[in-house]
C-alpha atoms as a PDB file:
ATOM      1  CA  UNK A   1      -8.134  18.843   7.603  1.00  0.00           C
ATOM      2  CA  UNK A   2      -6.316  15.897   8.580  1.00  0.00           C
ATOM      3  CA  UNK A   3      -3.641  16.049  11.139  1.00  0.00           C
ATOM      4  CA  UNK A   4      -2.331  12.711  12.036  1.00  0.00           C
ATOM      5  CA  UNK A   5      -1.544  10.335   8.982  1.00  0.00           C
ATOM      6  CA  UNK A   6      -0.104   7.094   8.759  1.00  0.00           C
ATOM      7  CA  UNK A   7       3.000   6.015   6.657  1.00  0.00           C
ATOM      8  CA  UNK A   8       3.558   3.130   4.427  1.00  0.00           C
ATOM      9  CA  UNK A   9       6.225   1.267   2.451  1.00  0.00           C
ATOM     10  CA  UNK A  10       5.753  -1.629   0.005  1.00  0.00           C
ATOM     11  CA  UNK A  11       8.593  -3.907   1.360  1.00  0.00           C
ATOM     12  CA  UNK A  12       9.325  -7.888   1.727  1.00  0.00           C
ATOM     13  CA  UNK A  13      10.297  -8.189  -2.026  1.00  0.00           C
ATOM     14  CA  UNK A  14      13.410  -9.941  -2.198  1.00  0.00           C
ATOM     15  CA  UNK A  15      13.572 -13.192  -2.852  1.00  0.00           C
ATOM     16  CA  UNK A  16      16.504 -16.115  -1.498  1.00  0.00           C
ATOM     17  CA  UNK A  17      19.287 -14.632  -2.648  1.00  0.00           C
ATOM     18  CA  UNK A  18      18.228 -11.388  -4.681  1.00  0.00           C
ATOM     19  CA  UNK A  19      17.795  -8.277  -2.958  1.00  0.00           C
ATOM     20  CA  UNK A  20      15.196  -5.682  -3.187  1.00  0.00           C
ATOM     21  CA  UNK A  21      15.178  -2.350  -1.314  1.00  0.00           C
ATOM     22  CA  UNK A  22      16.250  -1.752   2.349  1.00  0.00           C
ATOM     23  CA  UNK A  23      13.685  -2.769   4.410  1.00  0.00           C
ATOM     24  CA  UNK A  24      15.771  -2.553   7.805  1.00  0.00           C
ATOM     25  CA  UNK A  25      16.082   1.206   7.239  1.00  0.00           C
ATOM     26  CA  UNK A  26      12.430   1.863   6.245  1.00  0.00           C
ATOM     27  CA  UNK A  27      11.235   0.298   9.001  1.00  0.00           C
ATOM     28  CA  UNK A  28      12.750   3.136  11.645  1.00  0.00           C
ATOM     29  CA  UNK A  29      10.746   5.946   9.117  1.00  0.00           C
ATOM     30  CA  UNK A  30       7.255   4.222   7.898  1.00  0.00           C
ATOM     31  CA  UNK A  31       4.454   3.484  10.561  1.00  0.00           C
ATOM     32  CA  UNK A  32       2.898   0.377   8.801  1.00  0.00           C
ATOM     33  CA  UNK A  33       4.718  -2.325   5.953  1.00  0.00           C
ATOM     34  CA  UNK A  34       3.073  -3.894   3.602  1.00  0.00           C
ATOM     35  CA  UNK A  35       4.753  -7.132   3.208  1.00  0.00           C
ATOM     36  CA  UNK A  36       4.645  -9.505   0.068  1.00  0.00           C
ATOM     37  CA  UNK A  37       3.147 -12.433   0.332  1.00  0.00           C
ATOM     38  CA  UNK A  38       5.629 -14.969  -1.853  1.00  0.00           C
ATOM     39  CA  UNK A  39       3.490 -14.896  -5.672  1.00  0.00           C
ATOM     40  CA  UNK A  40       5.118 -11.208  -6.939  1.00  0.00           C
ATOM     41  CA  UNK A  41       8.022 -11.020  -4.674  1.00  0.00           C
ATOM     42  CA  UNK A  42       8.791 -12.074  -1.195  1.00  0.00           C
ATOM     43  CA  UNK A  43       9.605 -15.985   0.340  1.00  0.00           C
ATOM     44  CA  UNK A  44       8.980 -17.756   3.754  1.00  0.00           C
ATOM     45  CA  UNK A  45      11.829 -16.502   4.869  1.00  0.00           C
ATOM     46  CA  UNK A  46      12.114 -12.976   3.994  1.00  0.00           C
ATOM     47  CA  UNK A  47       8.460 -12.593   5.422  1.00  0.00           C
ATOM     48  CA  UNK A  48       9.273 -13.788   8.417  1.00  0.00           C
ATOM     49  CA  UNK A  49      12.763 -11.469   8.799  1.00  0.00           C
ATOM     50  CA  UNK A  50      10.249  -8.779   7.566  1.00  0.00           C
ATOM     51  CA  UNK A  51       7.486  -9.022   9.790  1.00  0.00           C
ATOM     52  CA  UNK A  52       9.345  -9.836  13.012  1.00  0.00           C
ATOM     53  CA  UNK A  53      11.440  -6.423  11.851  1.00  0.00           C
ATOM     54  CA  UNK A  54       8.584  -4.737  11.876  1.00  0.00           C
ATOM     55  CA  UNK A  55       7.248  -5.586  15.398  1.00  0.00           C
ATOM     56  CA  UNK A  56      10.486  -4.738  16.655  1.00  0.00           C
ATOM     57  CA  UNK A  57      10.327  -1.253  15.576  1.00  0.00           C
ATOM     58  CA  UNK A  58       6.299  -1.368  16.393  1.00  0.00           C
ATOM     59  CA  UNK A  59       5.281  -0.662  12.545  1.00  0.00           C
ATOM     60  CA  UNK A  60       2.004  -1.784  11.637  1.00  0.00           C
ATOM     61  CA  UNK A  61       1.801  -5.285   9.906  1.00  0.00           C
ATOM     62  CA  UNK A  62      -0.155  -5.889   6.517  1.00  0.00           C
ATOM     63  CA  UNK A  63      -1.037  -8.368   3.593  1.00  0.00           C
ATOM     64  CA  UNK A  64      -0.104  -7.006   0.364  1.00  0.00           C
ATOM     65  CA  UNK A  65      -1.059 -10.001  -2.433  1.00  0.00           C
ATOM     66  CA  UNK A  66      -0.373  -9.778  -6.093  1.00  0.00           C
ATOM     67  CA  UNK A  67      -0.681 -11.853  -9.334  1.00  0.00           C
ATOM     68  CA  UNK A  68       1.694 -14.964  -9.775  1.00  0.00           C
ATOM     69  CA  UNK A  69       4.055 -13.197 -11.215  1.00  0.00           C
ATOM     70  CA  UNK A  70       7.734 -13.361 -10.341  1.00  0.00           C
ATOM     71  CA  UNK A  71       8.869 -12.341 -13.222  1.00  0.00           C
ATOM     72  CA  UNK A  72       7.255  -9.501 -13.958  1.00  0.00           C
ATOM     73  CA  UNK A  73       7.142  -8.424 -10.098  1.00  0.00           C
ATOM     74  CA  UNK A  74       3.203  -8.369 -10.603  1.00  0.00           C
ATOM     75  CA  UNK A  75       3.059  -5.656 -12.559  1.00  0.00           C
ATOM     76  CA  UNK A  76       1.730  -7.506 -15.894  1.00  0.00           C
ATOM     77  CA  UNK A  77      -2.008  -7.463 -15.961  1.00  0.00           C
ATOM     78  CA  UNK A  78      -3.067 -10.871 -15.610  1.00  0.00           C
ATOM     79  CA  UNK A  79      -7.268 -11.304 -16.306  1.00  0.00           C
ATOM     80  CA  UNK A  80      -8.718 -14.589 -14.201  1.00  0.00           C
ATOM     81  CA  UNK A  81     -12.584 -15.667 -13.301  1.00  0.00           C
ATOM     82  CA  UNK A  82     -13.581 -14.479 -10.403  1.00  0.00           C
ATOM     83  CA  UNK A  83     -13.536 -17.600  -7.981  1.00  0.00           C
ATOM     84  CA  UNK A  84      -9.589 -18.047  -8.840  1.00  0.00           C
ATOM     85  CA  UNK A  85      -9.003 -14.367  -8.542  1.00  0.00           C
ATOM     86  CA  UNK A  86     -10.708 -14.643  -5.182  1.00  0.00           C
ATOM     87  CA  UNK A  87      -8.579 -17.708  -3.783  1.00  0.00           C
ATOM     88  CA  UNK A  88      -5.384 -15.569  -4.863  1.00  0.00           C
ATOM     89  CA  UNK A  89      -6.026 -13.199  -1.995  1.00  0.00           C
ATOM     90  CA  UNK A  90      -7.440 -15.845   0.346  1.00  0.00           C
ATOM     91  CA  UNK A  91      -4.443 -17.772  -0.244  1.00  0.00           C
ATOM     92  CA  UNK A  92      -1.803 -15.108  -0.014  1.00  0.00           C
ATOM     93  CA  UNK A  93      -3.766 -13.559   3.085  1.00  0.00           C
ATOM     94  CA  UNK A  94      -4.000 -16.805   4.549  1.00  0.00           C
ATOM     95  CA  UNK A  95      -0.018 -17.695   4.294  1.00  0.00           C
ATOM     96  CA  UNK A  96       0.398 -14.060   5.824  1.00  0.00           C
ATOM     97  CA  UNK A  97      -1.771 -14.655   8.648  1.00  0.00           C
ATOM     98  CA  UNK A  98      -0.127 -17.640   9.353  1.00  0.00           C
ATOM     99  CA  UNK A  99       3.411 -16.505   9.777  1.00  0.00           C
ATOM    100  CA  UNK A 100       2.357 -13.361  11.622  1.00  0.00           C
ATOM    101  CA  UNK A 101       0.704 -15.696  14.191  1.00  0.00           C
ATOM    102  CA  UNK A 102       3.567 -17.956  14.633  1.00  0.00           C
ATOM    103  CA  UNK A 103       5.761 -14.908  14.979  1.00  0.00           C
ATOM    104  CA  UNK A 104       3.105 -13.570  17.858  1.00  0.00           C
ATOM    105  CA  UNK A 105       2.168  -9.980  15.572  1.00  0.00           C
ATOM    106  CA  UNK A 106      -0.368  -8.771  14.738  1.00  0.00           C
ATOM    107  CA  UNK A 107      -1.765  -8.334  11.158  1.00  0.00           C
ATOM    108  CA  UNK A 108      -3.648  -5.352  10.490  1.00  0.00           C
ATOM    109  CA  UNK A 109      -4.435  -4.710   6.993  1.00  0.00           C
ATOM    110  CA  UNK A 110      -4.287  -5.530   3.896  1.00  0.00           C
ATOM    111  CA  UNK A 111      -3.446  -4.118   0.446  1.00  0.00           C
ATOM    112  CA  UNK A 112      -3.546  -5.219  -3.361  1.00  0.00           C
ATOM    113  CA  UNK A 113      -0.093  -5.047  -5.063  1.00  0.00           C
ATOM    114  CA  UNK A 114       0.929  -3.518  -8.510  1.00  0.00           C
ATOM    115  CA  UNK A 115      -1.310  -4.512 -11.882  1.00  0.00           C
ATOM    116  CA  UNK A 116      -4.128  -6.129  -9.371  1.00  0.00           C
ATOM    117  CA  UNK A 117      -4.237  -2.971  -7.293  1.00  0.00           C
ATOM    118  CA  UNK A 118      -4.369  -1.363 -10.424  1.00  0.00           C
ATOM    119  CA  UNK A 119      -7.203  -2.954 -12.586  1.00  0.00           C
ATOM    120  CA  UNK A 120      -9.063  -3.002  -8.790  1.00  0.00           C
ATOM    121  CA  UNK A 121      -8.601   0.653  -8.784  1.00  0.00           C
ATOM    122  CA  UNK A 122     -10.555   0.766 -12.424  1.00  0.00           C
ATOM    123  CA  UNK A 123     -13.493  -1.912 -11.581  1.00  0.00           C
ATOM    124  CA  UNK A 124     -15.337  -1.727  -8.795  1.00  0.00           C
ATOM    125  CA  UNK A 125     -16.729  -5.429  -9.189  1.00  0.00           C
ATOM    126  CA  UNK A 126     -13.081  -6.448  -9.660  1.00  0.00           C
ATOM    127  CA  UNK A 127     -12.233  -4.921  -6.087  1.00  0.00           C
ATOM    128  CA  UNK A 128     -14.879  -6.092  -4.126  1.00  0.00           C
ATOM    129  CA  UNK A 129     -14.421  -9.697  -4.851  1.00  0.00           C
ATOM    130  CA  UNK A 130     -10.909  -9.280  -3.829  1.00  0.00           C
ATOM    131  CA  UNK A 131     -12.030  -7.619  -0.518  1.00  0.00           C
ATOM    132  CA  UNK A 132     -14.787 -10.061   0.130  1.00  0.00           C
ATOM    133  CA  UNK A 133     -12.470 -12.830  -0.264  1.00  0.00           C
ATOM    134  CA  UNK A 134     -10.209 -11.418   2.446  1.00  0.00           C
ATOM    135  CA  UNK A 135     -12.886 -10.187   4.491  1.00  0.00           C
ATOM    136  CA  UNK A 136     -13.961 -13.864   4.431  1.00  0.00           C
ATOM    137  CA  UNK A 137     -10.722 -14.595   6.049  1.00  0.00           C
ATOM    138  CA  UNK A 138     -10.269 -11.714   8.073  1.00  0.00           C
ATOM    139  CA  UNK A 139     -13.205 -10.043   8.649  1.00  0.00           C
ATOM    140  CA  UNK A 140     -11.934  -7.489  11.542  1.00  0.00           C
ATOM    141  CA  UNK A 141      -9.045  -6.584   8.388  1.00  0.00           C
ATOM    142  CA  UNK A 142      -8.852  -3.027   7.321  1.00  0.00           C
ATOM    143  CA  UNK A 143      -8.696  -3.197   4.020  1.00  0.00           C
ATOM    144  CA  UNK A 144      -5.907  -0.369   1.942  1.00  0.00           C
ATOM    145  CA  UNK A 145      -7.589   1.419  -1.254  1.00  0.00           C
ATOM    146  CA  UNK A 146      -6.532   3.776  -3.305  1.00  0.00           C
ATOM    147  CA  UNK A 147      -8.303   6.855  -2.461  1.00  0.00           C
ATOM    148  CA  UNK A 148     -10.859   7.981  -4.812  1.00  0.00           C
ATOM    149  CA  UNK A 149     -10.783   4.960  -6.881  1.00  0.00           C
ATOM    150  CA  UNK A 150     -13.402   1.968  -7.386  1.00  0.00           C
ATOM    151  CA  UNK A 151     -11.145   0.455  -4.683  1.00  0.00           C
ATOM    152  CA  UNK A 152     -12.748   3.055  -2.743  1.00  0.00           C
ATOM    153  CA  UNK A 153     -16.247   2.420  -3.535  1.00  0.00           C
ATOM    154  CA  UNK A 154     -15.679  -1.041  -2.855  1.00  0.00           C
ATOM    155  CA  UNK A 155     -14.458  -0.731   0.841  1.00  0.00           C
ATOM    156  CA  UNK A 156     -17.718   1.745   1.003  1.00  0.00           C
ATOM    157  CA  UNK A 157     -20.212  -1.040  -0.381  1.00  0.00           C
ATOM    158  CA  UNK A 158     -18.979  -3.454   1.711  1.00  0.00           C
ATOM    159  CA  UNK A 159     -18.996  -1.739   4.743  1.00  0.00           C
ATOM    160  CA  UNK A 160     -15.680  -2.938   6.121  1.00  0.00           C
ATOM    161  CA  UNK A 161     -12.771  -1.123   8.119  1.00  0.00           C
ATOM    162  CA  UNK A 162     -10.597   0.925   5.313  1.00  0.00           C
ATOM    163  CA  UNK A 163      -8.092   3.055   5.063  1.00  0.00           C
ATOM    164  CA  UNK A 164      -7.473   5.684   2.130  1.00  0.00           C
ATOM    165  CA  UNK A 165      -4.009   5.760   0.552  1.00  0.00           C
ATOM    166  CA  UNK A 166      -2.226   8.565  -1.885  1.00  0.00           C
ATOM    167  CA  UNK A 167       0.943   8.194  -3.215  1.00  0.00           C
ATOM    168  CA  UNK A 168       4.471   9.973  -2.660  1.00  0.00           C
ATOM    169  CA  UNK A 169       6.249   9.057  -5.336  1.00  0.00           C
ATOM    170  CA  UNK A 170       3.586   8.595  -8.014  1.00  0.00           C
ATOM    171  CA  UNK A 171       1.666  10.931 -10.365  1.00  0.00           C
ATOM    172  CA  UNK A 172      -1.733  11.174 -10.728  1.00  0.00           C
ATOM    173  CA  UNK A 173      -4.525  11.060 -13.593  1.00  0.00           C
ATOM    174  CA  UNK A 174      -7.357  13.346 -13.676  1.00  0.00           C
ATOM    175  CA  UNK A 175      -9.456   9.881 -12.307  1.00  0.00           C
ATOM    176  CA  UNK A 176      -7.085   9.093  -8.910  1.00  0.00           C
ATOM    177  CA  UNK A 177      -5.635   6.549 -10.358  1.00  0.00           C
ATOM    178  CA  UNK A 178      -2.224   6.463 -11.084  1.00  0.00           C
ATOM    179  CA  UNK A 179      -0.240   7.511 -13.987  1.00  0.00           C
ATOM    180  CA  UNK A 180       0.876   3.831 -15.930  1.00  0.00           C
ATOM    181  CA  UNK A 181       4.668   3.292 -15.134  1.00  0.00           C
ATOM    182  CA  UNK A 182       5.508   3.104 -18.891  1.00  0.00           C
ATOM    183  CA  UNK A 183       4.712   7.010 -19.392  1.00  0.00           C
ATOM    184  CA  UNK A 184       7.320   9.845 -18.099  1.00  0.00           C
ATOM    185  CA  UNK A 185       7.082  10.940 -14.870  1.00  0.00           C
ATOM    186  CA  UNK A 186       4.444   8.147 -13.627  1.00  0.00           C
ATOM    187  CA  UNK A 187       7.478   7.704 -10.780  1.00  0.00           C
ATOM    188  CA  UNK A 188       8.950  10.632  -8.986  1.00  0.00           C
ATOM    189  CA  UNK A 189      12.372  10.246  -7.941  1.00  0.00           C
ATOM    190  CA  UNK A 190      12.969  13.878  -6.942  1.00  0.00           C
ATOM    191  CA  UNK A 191      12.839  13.914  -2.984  1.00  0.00           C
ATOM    192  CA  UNK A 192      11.602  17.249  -2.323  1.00  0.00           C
ATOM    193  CA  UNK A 193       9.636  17.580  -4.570  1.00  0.00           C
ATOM    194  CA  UNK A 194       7.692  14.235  -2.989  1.00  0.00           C
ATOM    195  CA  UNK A 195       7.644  15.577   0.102  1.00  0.00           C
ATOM    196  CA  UNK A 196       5.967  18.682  -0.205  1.00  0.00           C
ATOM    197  CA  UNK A 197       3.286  17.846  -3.133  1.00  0.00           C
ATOM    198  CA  UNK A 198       2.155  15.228  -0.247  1.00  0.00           C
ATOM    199  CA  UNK A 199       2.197  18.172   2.641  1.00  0.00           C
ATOM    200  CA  UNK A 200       0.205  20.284   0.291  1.00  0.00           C
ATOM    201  CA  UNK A 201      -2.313  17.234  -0.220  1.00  0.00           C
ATOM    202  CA  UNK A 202      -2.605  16.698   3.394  1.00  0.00           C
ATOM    203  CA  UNK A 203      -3.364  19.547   4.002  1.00  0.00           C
ATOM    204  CA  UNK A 204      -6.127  20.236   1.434  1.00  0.00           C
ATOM    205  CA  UNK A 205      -7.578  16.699   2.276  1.00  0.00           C
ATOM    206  CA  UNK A 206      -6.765  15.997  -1.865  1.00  0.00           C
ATOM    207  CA  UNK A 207      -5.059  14.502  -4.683  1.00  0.00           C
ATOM    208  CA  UNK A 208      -3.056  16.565  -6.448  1.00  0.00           C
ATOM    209  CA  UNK A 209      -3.203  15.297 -10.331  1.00  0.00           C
ATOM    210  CA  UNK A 210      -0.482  16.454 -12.812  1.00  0.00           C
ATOM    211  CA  UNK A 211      -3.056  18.699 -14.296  1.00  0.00           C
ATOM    212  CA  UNK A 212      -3.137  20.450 -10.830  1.00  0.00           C
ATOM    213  CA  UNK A 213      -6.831  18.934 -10.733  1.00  0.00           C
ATOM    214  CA  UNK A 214      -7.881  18.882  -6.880  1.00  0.00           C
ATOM    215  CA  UNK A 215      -9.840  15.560  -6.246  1.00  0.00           C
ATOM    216  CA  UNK A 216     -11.353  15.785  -2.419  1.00  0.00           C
ATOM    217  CA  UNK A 217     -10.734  12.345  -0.603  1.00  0.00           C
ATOM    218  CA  UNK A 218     -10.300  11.157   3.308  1.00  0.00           C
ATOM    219  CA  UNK A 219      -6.492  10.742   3.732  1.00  0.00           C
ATOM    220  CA  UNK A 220      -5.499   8.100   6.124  1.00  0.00           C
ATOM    221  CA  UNK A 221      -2.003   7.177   4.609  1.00  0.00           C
ATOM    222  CA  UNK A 222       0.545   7.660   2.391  1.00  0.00           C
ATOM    223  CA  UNK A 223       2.733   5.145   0.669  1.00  0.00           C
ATOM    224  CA  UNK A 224       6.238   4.807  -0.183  1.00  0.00           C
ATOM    225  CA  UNK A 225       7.492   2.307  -2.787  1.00  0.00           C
ATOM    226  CA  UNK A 226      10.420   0.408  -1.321  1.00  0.00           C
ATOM    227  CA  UNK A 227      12.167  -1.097  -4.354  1.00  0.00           C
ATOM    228  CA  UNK A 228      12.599   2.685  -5.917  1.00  0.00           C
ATOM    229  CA  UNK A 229      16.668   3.592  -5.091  1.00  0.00           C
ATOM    230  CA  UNK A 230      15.310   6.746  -3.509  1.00  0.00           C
ATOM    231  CA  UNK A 231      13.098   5.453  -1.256  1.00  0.00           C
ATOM    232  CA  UNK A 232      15.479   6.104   1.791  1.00  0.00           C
ATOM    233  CA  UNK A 233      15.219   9.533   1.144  1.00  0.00           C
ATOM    234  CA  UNK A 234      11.637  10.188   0.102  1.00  0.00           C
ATOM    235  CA  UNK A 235      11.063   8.507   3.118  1.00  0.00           C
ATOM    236  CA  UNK A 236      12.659  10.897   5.463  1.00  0.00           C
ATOM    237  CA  UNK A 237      12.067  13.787   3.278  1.00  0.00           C
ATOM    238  CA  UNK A 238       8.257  13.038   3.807  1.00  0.00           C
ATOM    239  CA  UNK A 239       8.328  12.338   7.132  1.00  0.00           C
ATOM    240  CA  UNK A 240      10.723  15.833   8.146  1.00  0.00           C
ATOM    241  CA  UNK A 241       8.197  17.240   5.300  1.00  0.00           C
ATOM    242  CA  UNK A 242       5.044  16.536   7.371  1.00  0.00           C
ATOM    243  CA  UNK A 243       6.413  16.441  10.925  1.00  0.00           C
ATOM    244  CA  UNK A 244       7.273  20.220  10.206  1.00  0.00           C
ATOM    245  CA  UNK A 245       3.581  20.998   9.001  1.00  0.00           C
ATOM    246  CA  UNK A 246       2.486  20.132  12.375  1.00  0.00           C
ATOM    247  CA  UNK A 247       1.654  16.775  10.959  1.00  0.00           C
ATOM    248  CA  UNK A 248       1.634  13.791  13.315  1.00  0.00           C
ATOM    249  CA  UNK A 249       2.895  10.423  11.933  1.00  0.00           C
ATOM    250  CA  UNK A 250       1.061   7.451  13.736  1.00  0.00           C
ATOM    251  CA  UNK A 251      -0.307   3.859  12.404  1.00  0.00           C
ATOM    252  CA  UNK A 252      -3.797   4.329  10.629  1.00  0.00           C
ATOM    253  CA  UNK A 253      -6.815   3.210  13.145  1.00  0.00           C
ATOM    254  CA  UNK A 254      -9.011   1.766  10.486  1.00  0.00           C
ATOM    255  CA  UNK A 255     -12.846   2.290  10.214  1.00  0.00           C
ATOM    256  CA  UNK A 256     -15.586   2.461   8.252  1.00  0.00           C
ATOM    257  CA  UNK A 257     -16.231   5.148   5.107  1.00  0.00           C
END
């Protein structure tokens, strides 16, 4: 059963002038950030104020690429050869690496945003050119997957440092992945009721799908959607939630499947 797990939030999405969550405030709950990388949400600048946030308050620093996609804050689906979809991460990874090393923090990890996270989550082949191509980069990365996906399989076949995610404030097929955004209740906005579906997952070491299906899986972390207007109080809902269950909160270590 696990006992310590790491927390995460999806944050560094606004963009110039237009907000996008409260990262400031996050950042005193979560354990690790995944911070855009400027092609879904996220510029220069906030990635910087993000990242040198998050060393302050000692949260683990990641990589989370998406499509191109501004507009539709990479959540369309968006199908490209291999080779290009492979230079998206290297890029994005790449620009990430960059400003954490100019800011002098670390980056630990990395995970695939939105529709690419998504469509990775449904084809293994998909996934592990994504993780090769940031493994190519970064080859000491862990590398974020959606537990009991083909991200999964992936990090497995590959042989690199991982670790396994399940979601707060998201529902769950029969499969592990998650529920598409466009049907009711993909997103859960309830607090409580966020909080202890995840303490009942931790401790059974599963994913709890809305069929009440039990789907075994390592549990290394749990994520948090920053740009949800609840995500304040999920966050410390969660984190009460587990720190009650005798559950420790700590950044993930990383390591092999």
């Amino acid at each position: 059963m696990t006992r310590t797990v790491d927390l995460n939030a999806d944050m560094g999405e606004s963009f110039g002038p237009w907000v996008m969550g409260n990262d400031a405030a996050l950042l005193k709950i979560v354990t690790s950030a995944n911070i855009a990388c400027g092609f879904h949400a996220g510029d220069p600048d906030v990635m910087a104020t993000t990242m040198r946030l998050a060393g302050d308050n000692g949260v683990g620093i990641g990589a989370h690429p998406g499509f191109n996609d501004l507009q539709g804050f990479g959540r369309q689906r968006i199908k490209l050869p291999s080779d290009t979809l492979a230079n998206l991460v290297r890029y994005q990874l790449g620009a990430a690496q960059g400003m954490a090393r100019g800011l002098g923090v670390e980056l630990r990890h990395l995970k695939l945003h939105g529709a690419l996270a998504n469509m990775a989550a449904e084809n293994q082949e998909m996934a592990e050119t994504c993780y090769r191509a940031a493994l190519s980069v970064a080859p000491e990365i862990t590398i974020m997957v959606l537990a009991g996906t083909a991200q999964q399989k992936a990090a497995q076949a590959l042989g690199c440092n991982t670790a396994c995610e399940i979601f707060a404030d998201r529902a769950y097929n029969d499969d592990a992945t998650l529920v598409d955004r466009s049907l009711p209740g993909a997103v859960i906005h309830d607090a409580q009721k966020a909080a202890a579906r995840i303490v009942a997952m931790v401790q059974e070491g599963a994913i709890i799908a809305e069929s009440g299906k039990r789907i075994p899986t390592r549990i290394d972390t749990i994520c948090l959607h920053g740009d949800t207007p609840e995500a304040i109080d999920i966050a410390r809902e969660t984190r009460a939630a587990l720190e009650a269950a005798g559950i420790t909160l700590a950044k993930f270590a990383g390591s092999p499947l």
